[in-house]
Each structure stands twice: as structure tokens, then as C-alpha cells.
PDB file of N, CA and C in Angstrom:
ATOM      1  N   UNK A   1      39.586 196.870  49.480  1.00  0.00           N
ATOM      2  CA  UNK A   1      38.528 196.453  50.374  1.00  0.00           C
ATOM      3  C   UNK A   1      39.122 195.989  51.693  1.00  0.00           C
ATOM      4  N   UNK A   2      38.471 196.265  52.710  1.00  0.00           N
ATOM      5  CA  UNK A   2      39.208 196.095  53.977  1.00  0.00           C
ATOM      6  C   UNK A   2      38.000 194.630  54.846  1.00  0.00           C
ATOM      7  N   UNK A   3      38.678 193.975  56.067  1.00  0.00           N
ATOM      8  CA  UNK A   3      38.043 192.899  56.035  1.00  0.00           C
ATOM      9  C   UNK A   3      36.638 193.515  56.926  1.00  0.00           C
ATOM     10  N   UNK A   4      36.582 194.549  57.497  1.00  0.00           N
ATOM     11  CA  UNK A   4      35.353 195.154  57.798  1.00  0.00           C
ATOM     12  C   UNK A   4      33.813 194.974  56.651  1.00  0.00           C
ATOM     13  N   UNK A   5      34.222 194.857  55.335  1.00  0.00           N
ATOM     14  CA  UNK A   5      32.820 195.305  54.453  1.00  0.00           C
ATOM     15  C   UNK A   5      32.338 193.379  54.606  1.00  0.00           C
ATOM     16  N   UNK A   6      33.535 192.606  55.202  1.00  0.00           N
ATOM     17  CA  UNK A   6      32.786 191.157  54.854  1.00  0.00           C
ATOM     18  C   UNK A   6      31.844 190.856  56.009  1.00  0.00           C
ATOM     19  N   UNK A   7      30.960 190.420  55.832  1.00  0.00           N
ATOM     20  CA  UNK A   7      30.023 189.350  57.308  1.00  0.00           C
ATOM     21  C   UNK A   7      30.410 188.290  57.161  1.00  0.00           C
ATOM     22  N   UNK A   8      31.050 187.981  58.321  1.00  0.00           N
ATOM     23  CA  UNK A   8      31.837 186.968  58.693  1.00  0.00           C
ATOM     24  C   UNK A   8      30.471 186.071  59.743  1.00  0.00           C
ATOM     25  N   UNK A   9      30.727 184.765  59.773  1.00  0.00           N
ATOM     26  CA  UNK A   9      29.413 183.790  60.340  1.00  0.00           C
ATOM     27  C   UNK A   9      29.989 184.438  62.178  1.00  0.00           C
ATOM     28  N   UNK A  10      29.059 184.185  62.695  1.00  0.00           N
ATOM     29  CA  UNK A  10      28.857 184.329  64.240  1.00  0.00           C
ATOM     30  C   UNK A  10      29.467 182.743  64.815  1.00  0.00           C
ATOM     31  N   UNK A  11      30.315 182.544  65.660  1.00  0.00           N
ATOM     32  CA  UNK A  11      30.351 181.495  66.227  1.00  0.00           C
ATOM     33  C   UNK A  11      29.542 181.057  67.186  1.00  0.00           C
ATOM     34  N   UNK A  12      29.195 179.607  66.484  1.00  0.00           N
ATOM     35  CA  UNK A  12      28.279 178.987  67.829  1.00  0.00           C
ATOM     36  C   UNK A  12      28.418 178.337  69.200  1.00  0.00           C
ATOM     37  N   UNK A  13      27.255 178.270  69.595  1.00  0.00           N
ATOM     38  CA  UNK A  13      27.874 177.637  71.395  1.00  0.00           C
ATOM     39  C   UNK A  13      28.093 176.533  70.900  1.00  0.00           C
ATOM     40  N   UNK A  14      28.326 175.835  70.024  1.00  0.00           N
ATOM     41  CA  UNK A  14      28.923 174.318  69.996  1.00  0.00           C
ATOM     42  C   UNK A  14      30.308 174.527  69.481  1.00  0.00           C
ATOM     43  N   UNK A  15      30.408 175.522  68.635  1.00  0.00           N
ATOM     44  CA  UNK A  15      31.754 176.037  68.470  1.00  0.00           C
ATOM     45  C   UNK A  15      32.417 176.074  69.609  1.00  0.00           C
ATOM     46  N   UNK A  16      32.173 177.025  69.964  1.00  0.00           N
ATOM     47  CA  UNK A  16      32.551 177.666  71.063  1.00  0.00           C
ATOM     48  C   UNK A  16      33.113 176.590  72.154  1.00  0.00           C
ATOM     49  N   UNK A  17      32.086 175.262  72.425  1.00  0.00           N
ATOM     50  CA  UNK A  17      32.557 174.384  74.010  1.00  0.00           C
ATOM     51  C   UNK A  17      33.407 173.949  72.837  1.00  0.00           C
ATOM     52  N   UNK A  18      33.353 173.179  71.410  1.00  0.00           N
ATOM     53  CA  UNK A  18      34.239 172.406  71.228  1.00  0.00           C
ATOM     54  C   UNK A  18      36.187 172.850  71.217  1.00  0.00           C
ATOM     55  N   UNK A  19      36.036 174.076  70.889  1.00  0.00           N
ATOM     56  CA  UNK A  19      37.047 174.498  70.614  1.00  0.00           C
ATOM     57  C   UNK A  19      37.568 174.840  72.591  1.00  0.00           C
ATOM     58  N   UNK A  20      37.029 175.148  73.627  1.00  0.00           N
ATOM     59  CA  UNK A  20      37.912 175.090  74.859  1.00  0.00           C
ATOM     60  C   UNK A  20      37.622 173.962  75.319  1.00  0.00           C
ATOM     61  N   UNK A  21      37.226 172.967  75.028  1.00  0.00           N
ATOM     62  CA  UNK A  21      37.619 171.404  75.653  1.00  0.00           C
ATOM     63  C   UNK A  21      38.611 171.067  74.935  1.00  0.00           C
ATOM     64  N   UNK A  22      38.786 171.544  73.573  1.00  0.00           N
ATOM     65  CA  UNK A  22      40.041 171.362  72.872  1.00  0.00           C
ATOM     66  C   UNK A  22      41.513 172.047  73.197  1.00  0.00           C
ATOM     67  N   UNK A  23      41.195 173.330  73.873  1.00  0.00           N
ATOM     68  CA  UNK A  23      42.231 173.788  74.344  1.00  0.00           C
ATOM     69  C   UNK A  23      42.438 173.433  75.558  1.00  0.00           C
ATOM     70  N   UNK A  24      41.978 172.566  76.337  1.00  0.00           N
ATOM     71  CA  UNK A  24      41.564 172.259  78.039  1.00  0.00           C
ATOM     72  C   UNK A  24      42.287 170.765  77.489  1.00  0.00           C
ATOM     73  N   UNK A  25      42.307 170.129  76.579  1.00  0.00           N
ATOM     74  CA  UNK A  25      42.958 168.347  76.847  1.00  0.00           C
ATOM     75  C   UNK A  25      44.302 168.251  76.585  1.00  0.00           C
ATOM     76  N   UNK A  26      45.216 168.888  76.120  1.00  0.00           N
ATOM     77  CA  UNK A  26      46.259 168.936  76.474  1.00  0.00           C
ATOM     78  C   UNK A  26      46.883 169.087  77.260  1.00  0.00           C
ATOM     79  N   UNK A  27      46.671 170.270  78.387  1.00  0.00           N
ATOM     80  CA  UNK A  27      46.977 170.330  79.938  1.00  0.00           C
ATOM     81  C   UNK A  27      46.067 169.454  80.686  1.00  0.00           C
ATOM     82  N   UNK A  28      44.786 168.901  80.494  1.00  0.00           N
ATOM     83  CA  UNK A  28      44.280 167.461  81.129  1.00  0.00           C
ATOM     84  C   UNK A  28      45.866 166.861  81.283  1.00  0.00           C
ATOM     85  N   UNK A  29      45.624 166.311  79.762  1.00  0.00           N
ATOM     86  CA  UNK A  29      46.262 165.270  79.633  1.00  0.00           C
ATOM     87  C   UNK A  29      47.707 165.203  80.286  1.00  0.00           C
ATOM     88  N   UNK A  30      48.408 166.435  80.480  1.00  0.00           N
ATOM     89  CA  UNK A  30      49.976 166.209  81.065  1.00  0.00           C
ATOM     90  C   UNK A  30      49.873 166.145  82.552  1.00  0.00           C
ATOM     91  N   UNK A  31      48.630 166.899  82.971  1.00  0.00           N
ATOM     92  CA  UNK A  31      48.306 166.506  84.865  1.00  0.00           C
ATOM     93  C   UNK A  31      48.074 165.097  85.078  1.00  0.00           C
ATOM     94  N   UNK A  32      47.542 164.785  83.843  1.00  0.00           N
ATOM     95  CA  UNK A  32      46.491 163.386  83.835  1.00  0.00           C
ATOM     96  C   UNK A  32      48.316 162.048  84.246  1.00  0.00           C
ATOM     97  N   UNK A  33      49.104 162.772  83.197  1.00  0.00           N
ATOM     98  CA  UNK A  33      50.111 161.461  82.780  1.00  0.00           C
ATOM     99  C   UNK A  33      51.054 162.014  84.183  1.00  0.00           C
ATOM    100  N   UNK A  34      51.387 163.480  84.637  1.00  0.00           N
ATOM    101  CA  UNK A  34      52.228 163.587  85.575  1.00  0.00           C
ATOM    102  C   UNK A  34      52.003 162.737  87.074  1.00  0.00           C
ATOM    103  N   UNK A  35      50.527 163.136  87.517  1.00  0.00           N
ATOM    104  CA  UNK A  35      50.010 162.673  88.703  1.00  0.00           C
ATOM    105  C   UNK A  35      50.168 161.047  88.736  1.00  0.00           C
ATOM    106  N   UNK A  36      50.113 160.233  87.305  1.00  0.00           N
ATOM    107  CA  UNK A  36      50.393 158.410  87.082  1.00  0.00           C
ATOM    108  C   UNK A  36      51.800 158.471  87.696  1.00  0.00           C
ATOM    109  N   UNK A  37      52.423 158.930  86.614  1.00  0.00           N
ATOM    110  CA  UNK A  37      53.822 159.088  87.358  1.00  0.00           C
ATOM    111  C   UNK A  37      54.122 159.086  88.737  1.00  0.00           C
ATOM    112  N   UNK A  38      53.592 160.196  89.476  1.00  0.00           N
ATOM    113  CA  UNK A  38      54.068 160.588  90.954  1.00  0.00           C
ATOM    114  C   UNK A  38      53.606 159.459  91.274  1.00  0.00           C
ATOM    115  N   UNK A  39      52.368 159.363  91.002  1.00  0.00           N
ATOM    116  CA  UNK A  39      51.976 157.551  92.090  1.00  0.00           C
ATOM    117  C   UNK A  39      52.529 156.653  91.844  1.00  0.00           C
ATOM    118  N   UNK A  40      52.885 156.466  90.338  1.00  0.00           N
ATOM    119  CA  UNK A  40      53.753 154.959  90.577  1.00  0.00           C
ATOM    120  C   UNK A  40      55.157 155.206  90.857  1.00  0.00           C
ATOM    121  N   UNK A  41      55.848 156.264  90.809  1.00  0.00           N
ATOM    122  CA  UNK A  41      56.912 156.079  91.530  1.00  0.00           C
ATOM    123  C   UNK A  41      56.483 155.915  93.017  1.00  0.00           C
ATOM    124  N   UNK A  42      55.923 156.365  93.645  1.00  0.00           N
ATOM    125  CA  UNK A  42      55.498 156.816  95.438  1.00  0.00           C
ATOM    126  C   UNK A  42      54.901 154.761  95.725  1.00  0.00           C
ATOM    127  N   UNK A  43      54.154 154.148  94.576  1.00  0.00           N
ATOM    128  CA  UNK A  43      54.078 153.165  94.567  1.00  0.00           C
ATOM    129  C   UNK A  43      54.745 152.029  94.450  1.00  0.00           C
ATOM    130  N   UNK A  44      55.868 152.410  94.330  1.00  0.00           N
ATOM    131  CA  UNK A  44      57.192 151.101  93.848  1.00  0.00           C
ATOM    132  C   UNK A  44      58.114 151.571  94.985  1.00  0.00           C
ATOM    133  N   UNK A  45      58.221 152.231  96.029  1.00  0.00           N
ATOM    134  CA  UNK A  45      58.665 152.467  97.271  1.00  0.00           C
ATOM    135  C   UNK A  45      58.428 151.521  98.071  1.00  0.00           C
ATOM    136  N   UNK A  46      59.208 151.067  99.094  1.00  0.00           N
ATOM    137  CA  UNK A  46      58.706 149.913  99.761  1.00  0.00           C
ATOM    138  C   UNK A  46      59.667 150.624 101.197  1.00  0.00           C
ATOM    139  N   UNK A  47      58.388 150.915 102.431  1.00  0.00           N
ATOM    140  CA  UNK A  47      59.001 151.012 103.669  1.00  0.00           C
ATOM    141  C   UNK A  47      60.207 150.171 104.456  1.00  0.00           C
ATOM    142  N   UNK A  48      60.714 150.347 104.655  1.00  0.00           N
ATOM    143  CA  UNK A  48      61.948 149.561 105.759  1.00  0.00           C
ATOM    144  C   UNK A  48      61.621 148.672 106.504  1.00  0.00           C
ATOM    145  N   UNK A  49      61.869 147.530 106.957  1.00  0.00           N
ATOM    146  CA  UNK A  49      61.088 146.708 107.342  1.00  0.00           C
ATOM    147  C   UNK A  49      61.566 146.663 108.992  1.00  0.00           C
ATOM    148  N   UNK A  50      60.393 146.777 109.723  1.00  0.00           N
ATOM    149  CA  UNK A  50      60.911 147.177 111.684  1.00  0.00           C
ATOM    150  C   UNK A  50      61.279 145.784 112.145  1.00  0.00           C
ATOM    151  N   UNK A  51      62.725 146.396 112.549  1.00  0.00           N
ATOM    152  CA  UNK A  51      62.949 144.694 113.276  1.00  0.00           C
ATOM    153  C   UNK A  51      62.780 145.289 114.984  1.00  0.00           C
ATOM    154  N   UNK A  52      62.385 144.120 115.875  1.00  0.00           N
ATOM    155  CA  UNK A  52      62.550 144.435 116.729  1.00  0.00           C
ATOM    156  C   UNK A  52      63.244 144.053 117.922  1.00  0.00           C
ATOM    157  N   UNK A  53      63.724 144.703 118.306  1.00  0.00           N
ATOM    158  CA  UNK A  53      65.011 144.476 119.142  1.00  0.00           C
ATOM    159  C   UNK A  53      65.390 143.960 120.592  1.00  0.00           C
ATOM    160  N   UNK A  54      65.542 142.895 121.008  1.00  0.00           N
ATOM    161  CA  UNK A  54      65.383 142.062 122.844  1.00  0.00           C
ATOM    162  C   UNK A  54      65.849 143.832 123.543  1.00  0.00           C
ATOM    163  N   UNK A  55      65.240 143.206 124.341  1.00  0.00           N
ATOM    164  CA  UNK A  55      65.477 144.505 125.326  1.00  0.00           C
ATOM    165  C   UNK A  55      67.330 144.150 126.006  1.00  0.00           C
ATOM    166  N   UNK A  56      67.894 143.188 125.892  1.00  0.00           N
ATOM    167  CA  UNK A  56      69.647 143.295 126.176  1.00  0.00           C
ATOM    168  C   UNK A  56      70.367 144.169 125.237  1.00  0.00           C
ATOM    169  N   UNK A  57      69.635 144.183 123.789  1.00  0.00           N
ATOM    170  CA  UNK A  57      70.425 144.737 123.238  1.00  0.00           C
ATOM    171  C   UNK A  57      70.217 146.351 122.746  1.00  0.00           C
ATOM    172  N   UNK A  58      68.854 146.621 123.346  1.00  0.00           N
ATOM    173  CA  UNK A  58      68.426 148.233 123.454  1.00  0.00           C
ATOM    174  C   UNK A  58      69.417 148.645 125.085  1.00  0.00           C
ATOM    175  N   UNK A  59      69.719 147.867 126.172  1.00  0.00           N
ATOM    176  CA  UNK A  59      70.024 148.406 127.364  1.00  0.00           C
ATOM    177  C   UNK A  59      71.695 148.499 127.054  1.00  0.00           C
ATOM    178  N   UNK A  60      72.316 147.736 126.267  1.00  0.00           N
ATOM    179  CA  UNK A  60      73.567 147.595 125.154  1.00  0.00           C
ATOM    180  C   UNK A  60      73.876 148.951 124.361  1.00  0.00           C
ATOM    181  N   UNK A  61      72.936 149.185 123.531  1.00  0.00           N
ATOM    182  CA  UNK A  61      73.138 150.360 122.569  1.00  0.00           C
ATOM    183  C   UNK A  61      72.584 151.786 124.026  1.00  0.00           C
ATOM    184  N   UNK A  62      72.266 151.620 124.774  1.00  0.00           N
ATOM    185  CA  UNK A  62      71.786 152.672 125.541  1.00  0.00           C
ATOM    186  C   UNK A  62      73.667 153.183 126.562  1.00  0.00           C
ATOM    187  N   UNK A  63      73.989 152.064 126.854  1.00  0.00           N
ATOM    188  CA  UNK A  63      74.977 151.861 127.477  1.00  0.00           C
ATOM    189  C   UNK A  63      76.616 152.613 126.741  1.00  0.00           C
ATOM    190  N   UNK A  64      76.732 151.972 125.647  1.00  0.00           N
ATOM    191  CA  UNK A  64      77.431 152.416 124.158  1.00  0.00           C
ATOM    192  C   UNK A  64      77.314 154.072 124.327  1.00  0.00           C
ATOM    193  N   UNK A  65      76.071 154.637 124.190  1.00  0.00           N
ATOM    194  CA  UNK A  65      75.861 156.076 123.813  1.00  0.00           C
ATOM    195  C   UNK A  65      76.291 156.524 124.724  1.00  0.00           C
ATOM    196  N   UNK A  66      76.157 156.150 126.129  1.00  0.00           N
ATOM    197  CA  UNK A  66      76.386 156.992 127.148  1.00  0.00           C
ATOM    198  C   UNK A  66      78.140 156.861 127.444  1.00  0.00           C
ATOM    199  N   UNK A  67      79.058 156.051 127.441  1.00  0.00           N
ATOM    200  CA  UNK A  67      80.046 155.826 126.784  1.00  0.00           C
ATOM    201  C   UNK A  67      80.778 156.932 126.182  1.00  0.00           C
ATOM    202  N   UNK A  68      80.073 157.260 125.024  1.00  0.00           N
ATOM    203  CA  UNK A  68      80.451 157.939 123.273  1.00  0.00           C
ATOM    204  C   UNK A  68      80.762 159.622 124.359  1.00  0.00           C
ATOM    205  N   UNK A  69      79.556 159.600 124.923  1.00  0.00           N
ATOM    206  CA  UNK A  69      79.083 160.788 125.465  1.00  0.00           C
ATOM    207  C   UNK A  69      79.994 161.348 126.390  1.00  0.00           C
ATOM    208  N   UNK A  70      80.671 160.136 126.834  1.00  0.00           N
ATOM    209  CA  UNK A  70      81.552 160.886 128.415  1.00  0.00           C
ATOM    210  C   UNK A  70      83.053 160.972 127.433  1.00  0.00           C
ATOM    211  N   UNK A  71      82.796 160.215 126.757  1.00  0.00           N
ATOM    212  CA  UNK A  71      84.573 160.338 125.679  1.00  0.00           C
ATOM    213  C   UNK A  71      84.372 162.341 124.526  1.00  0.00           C
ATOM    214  N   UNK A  72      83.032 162.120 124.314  1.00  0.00           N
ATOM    215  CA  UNK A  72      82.860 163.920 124.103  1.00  0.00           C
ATOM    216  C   UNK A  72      83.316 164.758 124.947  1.00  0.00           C
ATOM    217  N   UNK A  73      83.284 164.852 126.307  1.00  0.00           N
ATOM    218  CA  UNK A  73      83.138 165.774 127.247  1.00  0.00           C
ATOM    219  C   UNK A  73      84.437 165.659 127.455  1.00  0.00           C
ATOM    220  N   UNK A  74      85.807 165.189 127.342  1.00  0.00           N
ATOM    221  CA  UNK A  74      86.955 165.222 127.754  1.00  0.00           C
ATOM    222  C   UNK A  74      86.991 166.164 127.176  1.00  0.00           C
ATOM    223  N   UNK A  75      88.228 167.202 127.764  1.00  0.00           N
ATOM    224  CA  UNK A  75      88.958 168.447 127.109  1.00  0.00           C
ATOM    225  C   UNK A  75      89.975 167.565 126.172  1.00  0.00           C
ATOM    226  N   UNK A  76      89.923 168.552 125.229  1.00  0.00           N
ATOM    227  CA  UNK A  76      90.622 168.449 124.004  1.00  0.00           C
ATOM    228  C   UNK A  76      91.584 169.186 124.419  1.00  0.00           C
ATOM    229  N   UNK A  77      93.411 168.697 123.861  1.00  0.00           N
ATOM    230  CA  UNK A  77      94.497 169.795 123.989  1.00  0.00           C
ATOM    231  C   UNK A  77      94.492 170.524 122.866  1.00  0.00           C
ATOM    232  N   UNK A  78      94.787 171.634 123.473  1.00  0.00           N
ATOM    233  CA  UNK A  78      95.115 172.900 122.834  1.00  0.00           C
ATOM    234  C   UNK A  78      95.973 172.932 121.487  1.00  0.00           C
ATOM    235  N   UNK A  79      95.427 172.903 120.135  1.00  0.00           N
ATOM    236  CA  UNK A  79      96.564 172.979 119.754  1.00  0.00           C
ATOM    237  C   UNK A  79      97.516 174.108 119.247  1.00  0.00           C
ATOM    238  N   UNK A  80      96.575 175.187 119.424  1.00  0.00           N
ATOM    239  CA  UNK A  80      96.680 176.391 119.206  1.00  0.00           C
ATOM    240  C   UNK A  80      97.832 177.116 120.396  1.00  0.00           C
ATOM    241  N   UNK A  81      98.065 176.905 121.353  1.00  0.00           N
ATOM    242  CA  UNK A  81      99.132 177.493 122.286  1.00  0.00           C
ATOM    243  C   UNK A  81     100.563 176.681 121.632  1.00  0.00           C
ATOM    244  N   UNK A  82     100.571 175.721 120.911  1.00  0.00           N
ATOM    245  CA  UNK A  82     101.921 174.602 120.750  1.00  0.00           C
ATOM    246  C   UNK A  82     102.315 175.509 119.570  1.00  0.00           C
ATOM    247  N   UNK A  83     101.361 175.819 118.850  1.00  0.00           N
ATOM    248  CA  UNK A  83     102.113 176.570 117.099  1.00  0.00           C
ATOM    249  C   UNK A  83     102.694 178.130 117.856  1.00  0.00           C
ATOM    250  N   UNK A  84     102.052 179.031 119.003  1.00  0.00           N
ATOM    251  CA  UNK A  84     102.398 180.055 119.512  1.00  0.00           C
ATOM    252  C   UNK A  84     103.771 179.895 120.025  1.00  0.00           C
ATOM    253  N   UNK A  85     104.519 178.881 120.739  1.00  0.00           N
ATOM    254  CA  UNK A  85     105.473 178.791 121.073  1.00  0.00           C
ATOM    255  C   UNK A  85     106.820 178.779 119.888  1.00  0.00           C
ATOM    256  N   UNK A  86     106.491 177.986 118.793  1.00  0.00           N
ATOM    257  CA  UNK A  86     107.687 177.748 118.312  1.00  0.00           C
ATOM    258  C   UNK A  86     108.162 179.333 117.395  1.00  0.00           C
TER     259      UNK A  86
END
């Protein structure tokens, strides 16, 4: 006998929602617990706190850079012509 000769019951629409809300709460549930996660990590972050700075010592650090800047622009010696010689 093959399972064709049996009548098998018809599933119902209550079947039916219960069983894909049942397959639907497990992936709920891991968006549900991932997204807690992302927020409470993103929530236990704490911004940098702005200090703010007299204007002597912004015209100071402005002064410094420009400094840094003119010590860049010197030519560098060659060291590549010194190894050619020997």
C-alpha cells in the first residue's frame, strides 16, 4: 500500500499561523537579543570630554605647527650619491 490510498486531515488556518509564528520566534528572538547587545554596548561608551583651551595656548600650538612645518621643508642629504661613491 502506498501513502497515496490514505486521507490524510487538511491543515488548518490555525495550524497553519501557529506553526510560522513558530518558525518566525527564533530569528525574532536572535534580532531581538543582537540589537540589546549593539545598544548596550553603543550605551556604555562615554564621549571624550571637550576641554577648552585659553586662546595663548591655541596661538602656542598654532605657532609649534608652523615651526614642525618649516623643519619639513629643509632638503634632506642625499644618501644615495654617498653609497655610489665608495
Amino acid at each position: 500500500m502506498s501513502a497515496h490510498e490514505y486521507d490524510f486531515p487538511k491543515t488548518t488556518k490555525k495550524q497553519f499561523i501557529l506553526a510560522a509564528l513558530g518558525t518566525l520566534f527564533a530569528p525574532l528572538l536572535v534580532l531581538f537579543l543582537v540589537a540589546r547587545l549593539f545598544f548596550g554596548i553603543q550605551s556604555g561608551l562615554v564621549d571624550d570630554p571637550v576641554v577648552e583651551q585659553k586662546p595663548e595656548a591655541t596661538a602656542a600650538a598654532k605657532s609649534a605647527d608652523s615651526e614642525d612645518d618649516a623643519d619639513d621643508e629643509a632638503p634632506a642629504a642625499p644618501a644615495a650619491d654617498d653609497e655610489k661613491s665608495e
